[in-house]
C-alpha atoms as a PDB file:
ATOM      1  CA  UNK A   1      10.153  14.171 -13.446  1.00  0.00           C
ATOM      2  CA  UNK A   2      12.986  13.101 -15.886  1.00  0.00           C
ATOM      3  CA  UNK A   3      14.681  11.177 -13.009  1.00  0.00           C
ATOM      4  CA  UNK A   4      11.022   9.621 -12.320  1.00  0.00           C
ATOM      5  CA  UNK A   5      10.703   8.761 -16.516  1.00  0.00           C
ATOM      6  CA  UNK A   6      14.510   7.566 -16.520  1.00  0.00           C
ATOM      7  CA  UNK A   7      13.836   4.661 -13.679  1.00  0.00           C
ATOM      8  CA  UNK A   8      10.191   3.997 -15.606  1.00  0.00           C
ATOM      9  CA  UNK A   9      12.146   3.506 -18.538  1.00  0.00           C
ATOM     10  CA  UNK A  10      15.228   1.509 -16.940  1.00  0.00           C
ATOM     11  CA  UNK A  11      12.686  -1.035 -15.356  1.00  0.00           C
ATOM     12  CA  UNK A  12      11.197  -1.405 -18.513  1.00  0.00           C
ATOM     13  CA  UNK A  13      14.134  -2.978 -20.642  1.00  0.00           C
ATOM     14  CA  UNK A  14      15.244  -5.019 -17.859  1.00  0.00           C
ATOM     15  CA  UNK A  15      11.352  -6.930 -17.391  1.00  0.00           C
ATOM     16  CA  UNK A  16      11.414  -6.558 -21.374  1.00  0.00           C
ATOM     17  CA  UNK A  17      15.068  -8.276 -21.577  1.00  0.00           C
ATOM     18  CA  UNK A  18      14.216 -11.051 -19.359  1.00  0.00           C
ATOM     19  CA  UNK A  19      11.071 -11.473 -21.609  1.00  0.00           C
ATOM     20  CA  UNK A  20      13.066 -12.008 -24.280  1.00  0.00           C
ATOM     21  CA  UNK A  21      16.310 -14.169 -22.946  1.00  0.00           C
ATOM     22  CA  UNK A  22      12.894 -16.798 -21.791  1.00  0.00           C
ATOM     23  CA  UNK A  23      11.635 -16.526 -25.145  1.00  0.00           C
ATOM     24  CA  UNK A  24      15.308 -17.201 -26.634  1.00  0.00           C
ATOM     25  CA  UNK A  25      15.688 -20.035 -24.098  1.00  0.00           C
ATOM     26  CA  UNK A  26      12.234 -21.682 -24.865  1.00  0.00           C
ATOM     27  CA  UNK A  27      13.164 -20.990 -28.809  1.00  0.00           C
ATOM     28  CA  UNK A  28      16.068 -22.952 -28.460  1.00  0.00           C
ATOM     29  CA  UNK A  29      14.726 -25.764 -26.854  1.00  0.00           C
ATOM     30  CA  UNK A  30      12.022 -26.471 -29.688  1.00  0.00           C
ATOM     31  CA  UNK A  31      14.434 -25.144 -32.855  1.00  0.00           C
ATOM     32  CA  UNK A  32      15.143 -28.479 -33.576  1.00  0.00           C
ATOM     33  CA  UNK A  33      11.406 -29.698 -34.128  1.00  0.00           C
ATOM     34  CA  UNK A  34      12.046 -32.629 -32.862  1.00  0.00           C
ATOM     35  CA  UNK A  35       9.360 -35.325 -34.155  1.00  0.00           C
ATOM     36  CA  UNK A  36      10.125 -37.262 -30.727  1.00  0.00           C
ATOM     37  CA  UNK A  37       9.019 -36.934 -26.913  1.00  0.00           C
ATOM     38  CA  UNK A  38      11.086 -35.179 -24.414  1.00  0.00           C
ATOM     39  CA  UNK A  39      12.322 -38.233 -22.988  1.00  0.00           C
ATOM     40  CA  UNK A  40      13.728 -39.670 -26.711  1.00  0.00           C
ATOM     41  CA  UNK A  41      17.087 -39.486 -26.473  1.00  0.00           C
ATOM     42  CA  UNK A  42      17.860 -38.424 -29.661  1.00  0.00           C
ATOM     43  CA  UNK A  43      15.425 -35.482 -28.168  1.00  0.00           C
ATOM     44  CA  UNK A  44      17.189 -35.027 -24.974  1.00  0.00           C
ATOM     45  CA  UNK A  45      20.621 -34.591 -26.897  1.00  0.00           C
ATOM     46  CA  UNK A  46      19.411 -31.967 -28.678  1.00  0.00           C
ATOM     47  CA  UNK A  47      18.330 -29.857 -26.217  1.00  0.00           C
ATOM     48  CA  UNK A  48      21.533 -30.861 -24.184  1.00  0.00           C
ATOM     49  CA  UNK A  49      23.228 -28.580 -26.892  1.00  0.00           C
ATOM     50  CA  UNK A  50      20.444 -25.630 -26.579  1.00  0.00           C
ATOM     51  CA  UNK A  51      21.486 -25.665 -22.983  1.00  0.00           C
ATOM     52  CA  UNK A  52      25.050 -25.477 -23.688  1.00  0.00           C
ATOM     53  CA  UNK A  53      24.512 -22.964 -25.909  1.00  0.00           C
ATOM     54  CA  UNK A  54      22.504 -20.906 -23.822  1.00  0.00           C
ATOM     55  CA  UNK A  55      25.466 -20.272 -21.443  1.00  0.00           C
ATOM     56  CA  UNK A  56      26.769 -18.007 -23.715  1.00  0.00           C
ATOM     57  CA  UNK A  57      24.116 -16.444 -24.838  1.00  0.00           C
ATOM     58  CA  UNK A  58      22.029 -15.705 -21.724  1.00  0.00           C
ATOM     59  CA  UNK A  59      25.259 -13.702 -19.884  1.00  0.00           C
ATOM     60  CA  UNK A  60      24.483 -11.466 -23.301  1.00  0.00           C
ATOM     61  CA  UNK A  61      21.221 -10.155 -21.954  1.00  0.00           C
ATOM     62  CA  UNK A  62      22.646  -9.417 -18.926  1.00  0.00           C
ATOM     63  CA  UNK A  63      25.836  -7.940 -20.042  1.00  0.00           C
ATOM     64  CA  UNK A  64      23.716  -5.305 -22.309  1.00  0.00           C
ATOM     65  CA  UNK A  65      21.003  -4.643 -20.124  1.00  0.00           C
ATOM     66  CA  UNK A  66      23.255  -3.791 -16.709  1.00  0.00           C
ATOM     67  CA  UNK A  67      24.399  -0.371 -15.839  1.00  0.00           C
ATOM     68  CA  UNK A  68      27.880   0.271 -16.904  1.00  0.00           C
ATOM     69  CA  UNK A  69      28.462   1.844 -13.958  1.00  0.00           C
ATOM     70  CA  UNK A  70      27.744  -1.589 -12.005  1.00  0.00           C
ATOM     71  CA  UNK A  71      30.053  -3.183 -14.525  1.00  0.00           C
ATOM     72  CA  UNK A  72      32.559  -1.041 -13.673  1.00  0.00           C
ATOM     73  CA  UNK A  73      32.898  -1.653 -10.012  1.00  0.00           C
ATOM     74  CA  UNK A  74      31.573  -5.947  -9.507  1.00  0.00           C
ATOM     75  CA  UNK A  75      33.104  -7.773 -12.378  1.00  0.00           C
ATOM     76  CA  UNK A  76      30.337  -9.801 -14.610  1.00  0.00           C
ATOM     77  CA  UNK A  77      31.439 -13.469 -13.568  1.00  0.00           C
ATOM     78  CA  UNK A  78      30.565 -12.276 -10.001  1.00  0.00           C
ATOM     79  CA  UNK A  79      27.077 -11.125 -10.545  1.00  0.00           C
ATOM     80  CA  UNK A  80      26.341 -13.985 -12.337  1.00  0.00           C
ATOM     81  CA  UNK A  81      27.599 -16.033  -8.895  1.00  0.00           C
ATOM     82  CA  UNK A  82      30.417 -17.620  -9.873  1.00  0.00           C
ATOM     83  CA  UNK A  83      32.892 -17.042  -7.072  1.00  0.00           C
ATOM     84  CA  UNK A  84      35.600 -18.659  -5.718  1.00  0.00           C
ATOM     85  CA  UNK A  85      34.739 -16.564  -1.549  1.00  0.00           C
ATOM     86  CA  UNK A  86      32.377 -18.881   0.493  1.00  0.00           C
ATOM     87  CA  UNK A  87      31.959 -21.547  -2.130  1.00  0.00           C
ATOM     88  CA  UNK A  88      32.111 -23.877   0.499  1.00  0.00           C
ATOM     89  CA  UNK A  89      29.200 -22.720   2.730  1.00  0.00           C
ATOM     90  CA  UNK A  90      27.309 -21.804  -0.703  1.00  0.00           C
ATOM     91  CA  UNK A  91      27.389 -25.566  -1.438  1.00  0.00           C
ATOM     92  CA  UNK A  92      26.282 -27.308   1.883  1.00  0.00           C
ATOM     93  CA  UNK A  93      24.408 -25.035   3.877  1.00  0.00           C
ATOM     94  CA  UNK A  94      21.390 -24.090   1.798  1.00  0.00           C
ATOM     95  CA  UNK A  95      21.423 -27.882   0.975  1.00  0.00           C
ATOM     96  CA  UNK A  96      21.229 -28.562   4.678  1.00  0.00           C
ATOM     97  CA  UNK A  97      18.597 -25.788   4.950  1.00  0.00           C
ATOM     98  CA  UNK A  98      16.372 -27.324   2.110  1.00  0.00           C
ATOM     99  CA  UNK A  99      17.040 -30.950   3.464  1.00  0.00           C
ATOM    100  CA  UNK A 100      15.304 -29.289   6.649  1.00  0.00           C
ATOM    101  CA  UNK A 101      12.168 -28.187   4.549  1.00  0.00           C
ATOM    102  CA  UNK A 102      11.721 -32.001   2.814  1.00  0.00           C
ATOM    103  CA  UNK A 103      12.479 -33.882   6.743  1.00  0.00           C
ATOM    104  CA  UNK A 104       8.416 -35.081   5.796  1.00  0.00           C
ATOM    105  CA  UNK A 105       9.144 -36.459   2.214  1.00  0.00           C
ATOM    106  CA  UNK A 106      12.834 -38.390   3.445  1.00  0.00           C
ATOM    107  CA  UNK A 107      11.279 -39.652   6.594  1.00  0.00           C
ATOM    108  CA  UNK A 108       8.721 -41.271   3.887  1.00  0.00           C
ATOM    109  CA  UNK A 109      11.587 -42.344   1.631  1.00  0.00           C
ATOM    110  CA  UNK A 110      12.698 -44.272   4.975  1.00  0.00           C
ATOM    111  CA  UNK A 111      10.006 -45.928   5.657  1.00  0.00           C
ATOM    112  CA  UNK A 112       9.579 -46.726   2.536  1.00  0.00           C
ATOM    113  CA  UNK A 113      12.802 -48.857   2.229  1.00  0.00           C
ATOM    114  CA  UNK A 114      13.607 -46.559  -1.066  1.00  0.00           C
ATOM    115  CA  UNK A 115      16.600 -44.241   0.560  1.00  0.00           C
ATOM    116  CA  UNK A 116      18.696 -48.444   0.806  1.00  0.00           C
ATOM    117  CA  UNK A 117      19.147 -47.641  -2.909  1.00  0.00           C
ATOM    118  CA  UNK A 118      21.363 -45.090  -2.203  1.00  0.00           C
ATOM    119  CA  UNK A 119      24.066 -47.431  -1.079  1.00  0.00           C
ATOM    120  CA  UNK A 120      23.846 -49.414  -3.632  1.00  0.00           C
ATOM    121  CA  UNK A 121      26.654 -48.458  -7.085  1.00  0.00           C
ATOM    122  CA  UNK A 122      24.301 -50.083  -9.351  1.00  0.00           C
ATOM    123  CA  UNK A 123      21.599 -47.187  -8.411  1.00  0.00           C
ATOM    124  CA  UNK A 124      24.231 -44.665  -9.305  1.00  0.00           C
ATOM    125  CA  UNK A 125      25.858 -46.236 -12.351  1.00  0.00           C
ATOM    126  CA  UNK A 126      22.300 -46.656 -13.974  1.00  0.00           C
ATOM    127  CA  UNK A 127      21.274 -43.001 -13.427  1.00  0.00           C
ATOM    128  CA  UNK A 128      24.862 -41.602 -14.543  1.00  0.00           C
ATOM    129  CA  UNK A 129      24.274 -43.163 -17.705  1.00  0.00           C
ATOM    130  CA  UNK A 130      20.912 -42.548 -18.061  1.00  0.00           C
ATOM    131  CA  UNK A 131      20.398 -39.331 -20.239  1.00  0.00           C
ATOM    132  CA  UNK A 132      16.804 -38.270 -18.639  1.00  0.00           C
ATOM    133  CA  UNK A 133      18.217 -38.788 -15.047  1.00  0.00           C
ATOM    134  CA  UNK A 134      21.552 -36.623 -16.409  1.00  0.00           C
ATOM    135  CA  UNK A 135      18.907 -34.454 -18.017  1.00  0.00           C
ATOM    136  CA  UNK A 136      16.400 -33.368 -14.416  1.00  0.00           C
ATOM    137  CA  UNK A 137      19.400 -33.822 -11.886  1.00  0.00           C
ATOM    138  CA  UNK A 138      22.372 -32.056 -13.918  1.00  0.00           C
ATOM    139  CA  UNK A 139      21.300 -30.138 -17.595  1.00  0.00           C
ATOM    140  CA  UNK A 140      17.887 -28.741 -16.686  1.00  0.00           C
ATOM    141  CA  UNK A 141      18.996 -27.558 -13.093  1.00  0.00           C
ATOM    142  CA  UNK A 142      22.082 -25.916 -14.155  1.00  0.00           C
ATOM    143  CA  UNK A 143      20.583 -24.356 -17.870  1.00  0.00           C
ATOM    144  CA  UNK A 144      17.638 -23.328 -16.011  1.00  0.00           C
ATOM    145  CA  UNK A 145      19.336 -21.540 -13.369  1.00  0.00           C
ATOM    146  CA  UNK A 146      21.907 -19.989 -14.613  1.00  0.00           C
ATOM    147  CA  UNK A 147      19.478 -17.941 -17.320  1.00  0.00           C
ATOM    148  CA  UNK A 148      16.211 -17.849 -15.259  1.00  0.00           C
ATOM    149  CA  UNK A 149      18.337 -17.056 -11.946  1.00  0.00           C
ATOM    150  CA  UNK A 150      21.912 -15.948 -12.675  1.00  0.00           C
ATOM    151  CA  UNK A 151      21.208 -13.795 -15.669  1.00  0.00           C
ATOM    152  CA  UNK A 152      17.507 -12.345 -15.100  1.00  0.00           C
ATOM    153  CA  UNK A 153      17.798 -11.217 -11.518  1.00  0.00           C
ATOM    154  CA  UNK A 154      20.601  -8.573 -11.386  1.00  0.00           C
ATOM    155  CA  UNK A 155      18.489  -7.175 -14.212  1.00  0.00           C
ATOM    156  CA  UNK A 156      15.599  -6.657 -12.126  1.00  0.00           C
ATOM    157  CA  UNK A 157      17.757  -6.168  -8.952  1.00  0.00           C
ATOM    158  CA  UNK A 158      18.866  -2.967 -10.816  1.00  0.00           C
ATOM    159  CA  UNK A 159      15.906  -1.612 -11.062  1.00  0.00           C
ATOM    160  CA  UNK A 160      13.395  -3.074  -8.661  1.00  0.00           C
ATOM    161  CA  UNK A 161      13.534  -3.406  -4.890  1.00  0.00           C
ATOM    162  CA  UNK A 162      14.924  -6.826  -3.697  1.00  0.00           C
ATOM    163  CA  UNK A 163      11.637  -7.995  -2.839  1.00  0.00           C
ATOM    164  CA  UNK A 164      10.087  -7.065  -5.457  1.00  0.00           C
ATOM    165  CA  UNK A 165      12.825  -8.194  -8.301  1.00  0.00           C
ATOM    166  CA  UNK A 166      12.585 -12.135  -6.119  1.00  0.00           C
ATOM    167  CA  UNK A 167       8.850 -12.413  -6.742  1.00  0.00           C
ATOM    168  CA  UNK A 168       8.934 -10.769 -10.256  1.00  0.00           C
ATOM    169  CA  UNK A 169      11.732 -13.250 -11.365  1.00  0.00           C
ATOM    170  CA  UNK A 170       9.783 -16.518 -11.147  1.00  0.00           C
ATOM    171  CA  UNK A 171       7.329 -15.758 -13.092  1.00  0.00           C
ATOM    172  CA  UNK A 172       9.294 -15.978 -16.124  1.00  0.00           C
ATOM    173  CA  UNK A 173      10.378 -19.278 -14.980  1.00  0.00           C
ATOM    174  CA  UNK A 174       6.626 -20.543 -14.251  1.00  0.00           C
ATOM    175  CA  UNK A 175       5.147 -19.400 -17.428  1.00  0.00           C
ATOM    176  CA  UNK A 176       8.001 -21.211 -18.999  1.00  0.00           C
ATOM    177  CA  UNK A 177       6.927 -24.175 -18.182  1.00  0.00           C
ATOM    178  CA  UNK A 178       3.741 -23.822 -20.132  1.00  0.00           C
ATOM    179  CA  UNK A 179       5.441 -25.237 -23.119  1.00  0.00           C
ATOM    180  CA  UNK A 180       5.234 -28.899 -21.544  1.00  0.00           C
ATOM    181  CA  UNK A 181       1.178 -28.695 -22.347  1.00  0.00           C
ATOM    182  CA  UNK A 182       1.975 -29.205 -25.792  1.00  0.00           C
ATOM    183  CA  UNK A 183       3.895 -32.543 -25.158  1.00  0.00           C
ATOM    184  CA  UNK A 184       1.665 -33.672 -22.873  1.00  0.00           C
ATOM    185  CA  UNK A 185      -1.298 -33.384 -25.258  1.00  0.00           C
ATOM    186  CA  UNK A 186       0.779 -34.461 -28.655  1.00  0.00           C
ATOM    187  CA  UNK A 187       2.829 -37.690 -26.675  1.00  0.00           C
ATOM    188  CA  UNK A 188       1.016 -38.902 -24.250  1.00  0.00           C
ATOM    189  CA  UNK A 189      -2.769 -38.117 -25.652  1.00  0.00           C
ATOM    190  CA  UNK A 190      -3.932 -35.519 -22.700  1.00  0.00           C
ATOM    191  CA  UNK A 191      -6.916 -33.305 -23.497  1.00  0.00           C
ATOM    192  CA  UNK A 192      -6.449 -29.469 -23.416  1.00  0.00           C
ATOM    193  CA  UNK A 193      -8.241 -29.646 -19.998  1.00  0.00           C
ATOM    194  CA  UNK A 194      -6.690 -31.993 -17.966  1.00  0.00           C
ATOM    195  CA  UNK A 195      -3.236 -30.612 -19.732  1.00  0.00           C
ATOM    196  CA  UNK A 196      -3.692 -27.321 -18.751  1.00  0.00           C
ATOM    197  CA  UNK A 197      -4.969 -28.063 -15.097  1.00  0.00           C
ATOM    198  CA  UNK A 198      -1.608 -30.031 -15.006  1.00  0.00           C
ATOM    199  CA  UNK A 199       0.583 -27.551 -16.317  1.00  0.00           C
ATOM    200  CA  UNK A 200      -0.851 -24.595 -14.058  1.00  0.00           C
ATOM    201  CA  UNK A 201      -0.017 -26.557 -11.400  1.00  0.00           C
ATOM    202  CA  UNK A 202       3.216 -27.062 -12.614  1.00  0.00           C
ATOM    203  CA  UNK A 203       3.594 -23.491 -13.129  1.00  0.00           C
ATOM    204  CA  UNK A 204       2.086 -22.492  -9.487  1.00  0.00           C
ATOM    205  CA  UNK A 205       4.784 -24.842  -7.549  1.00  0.00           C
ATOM    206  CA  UNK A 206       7.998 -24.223  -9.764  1.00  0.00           C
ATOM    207  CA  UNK A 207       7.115 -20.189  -9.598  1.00  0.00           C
ATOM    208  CA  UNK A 208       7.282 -20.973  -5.711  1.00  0.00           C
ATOM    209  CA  UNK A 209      10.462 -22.839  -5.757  1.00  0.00           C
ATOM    210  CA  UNK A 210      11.738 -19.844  -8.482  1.00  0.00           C
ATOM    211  CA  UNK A 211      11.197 -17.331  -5.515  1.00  0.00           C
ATOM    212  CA  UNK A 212      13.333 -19.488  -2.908  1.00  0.00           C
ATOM    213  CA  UNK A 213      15.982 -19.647  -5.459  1.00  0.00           C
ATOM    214  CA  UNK A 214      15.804 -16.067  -6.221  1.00  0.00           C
ATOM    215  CA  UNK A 215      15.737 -15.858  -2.538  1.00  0.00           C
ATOM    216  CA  UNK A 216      19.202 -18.016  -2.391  1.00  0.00           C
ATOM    217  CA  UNK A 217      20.865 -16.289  -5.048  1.00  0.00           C
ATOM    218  CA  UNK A 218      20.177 -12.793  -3.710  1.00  0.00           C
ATOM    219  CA  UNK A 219      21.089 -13.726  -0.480  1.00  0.00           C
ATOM    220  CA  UNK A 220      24.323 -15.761  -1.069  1.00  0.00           C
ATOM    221  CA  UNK A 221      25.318 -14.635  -4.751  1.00  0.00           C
ATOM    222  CA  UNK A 222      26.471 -18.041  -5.628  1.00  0.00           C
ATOM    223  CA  UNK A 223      25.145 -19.964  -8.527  1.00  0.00           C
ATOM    224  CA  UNK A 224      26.464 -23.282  -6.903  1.00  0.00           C
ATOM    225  CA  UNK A 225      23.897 -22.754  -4.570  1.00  0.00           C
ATOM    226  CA  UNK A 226      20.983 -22.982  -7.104  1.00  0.00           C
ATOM    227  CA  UNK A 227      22.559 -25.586  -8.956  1.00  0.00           C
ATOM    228  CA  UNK A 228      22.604 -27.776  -6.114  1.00  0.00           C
ATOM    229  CA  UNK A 229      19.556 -26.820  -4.542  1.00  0.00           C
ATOM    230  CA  UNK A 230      17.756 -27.292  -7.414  1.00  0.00           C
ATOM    231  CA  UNK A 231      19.115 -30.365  -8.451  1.00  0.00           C
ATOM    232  CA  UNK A 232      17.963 -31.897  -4.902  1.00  0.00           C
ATOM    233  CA  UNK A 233      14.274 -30.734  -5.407  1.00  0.00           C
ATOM    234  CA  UNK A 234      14.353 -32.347  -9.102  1.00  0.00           C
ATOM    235  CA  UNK A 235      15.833 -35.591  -7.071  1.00  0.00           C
ATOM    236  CA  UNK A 236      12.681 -35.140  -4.257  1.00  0.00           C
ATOM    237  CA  UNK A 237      10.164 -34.282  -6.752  1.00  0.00           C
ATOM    238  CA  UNK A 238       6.654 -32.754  -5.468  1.00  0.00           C
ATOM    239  CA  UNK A 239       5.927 -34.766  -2.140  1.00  0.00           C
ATOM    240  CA  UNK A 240       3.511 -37.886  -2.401  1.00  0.00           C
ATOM    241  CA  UNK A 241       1.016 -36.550   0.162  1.00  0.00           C
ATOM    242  CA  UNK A 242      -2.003 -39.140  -0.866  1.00  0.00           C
ATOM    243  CA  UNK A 243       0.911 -41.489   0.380  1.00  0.00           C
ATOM    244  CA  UNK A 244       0.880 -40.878   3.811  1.00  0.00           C
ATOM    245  CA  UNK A 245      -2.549 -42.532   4.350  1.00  0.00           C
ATOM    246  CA  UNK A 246      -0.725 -45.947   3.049  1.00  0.00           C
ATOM    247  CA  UNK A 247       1.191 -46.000   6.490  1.00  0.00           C
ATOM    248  CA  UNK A 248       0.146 -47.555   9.852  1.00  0.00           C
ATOM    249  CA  UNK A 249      -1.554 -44.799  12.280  1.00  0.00           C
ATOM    250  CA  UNK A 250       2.236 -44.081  14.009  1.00  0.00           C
ATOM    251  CA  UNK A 251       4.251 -43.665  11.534  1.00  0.00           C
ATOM    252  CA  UNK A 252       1.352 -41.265   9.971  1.00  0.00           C
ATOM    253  CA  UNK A 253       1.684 -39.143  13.168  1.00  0.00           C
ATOM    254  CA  UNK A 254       5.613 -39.060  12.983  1.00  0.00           C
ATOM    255  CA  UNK A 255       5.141 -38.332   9.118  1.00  0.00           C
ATOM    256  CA  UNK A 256       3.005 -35.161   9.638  1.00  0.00           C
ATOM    257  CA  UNK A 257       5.095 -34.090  12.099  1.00  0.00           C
ATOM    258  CA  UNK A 258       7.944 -33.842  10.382  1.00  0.00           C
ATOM    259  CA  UNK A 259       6.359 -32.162   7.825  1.00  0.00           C
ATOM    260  CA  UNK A 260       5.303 -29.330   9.954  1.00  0.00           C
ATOM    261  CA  UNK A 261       9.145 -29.414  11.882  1.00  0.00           C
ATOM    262  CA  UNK A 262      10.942 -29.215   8.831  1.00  0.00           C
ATOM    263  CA  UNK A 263       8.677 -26.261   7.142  1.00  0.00           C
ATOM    264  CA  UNK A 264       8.618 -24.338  10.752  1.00  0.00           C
ATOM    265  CA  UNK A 265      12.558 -25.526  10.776  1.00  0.00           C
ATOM    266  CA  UNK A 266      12.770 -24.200   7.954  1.00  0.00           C
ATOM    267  CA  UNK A 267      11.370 -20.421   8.361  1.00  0.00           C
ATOM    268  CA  UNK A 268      13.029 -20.551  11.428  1.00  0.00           C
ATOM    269  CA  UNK A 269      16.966 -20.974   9.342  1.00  0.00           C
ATOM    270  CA  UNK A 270      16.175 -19.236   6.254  1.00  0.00           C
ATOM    271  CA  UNK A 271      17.259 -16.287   6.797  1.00  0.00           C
ATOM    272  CA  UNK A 272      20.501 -16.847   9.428  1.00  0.00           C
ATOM    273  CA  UNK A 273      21.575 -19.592   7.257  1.00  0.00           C
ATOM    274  CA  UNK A 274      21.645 -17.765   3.945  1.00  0.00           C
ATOM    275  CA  UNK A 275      23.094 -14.663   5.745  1.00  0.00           C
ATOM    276  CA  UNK A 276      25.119 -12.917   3.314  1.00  0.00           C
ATOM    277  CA  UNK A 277      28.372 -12.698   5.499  1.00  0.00           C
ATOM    278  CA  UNK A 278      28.949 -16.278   5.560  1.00  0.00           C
ATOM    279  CA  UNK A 279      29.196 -16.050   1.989  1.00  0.00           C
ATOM    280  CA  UNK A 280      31.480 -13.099   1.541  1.00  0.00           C
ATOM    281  CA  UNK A 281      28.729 -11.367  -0.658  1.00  0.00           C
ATOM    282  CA  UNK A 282      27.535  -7.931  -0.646  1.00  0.00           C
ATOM    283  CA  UNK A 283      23.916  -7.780  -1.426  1.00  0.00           C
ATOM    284  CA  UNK A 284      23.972  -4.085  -2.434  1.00  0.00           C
ATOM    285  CA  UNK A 285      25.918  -4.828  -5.552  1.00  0.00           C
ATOM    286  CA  UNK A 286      23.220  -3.294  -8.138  1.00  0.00           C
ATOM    287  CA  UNK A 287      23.110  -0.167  -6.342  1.00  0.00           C
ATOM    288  CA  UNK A 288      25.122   2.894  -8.370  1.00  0.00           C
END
């Protein structure tokens, strides 16, 4: 019964300590009461130095809520993923694996003419200097990761099944997103409707994405892999299905079929290619 009460209890302050780091992170982001949009700059630069902030706070959570017997035996830098063993695979393969997934939305970006921009320096110089492209592709991804990802999950994974700590996870991350309604109502004149029909389906697609990175992480235990991974989708962006029907009756055909060959592709490679001994990672980590 006490054993029983002890892993009630455990479970508890780890869901209750991720609660909090979100609420910290979210805090953070609007301490500065910006009187601006998001996409100010003078906006964006605060919230550059939330996020930097945040990297020391978030491994805080984590540090206090993990067993110190799982302390004692994996060292802290490699539960939050950052290793030095497999970092090569943990960058390009579950790239490759989520390039797989989006084979519908590139083979549209080639149609379209839009992937002969990515040749060109001028494409590149503009977005490195462009503080909302530096924001979605490099700040957000890697903030957002490391605390919803690197620091939440080993607390769950301590005291949940794998499974169960990869769906629970998310969450946190979709109902995060939430805060956007506000902006969209107060900047760009939305009503509470149409804001919150936006924003849950905000919140039901990046919860989906939060379990494949959950997914990633467990699987490889390498942050780089998020990072990256995430940054792509940001890059991609939710596919442009209504644009499909703007293509002649072929190239539809070839379209739709790559959108079904990548996502069957895809289940097909998810688990071999995130297999845990190509990455020199031992998934059992959070077990005492």
């Amino acid at each position: 019964m006490e054993q029983d009460f002890n892993a009630i209890f455990n479970c508890f302050i780890s869901i209750l300590l991720c609660f909090l780091l979100s609420v910290v992170y979210l805090a953070s982001i609007y301490v500065w009461n910006s009187p601006f949009s998001r996409d100010h700059p003078t906006t964006i630069k605060k919230r550059f130095i939330s996020a930097f902030v945040m990297l020391f706070v978030a491994p805080c959570f984590l540090y206090i809520g993990l067993d110190r017997n799982i302390l004692e035996k994996t060292p802290l830098f490699e539960i939050l993923g950052l290793r030095t063993q497999g970092l090569c695979q943990a960058i390009f393969m579950p790239l490759f694996l989520t390039i797989i997934l989006f084979l519908g939305p590139i083979s549209m970006e080639l149609y379209s003419g839009l992937s002969k921009l990515y040749t060109e320096e001028m494409y590149w110089f503009s977005n490195v200097t462009n503080l909302i492209w530096i924001r979605n592709h490099i700040a957000a991804p890697f903030s957002e990761e490391f605390t919803y990802r690197s620091c939440m999950l080993p607390l769950l994974l301590q005291s949940l099944k794998p499974a169960t700590a990869v769906i629970i996870s998310p969450l946190f991350f979709g109902v995060a997103h939430f805060h956007h309604m506000r902006e969209r109502m107060k900047y760009m004149g939305l009503d509470f409707s149409t804001a919150l029909k936006i924003s849950c389906f905000q919140f039901v697609y990046t919860t989906i994405f939060g379990m494949y990175s959950s997914y990633i992480f467990y699987r490889t235990g390498h942050f780089v892999s998020l990072f990256i991974v995430h940054a792509f989708c940001n890059h991609m962006g939710f596919p442009e299905i209504v644009e499909i029907g703007t293509y002649k009756r072929k190239k539809q055909i070839i379209i739709i079929s790559l959108f079904f060959i990548g996502f069957i592709a895809w289940c097909f490679l998810l688990k071999p290619l995130t297999e845990p001994t190509w990455y020199h990672h031992n998934p059992t980590w959070y077990k005492v």
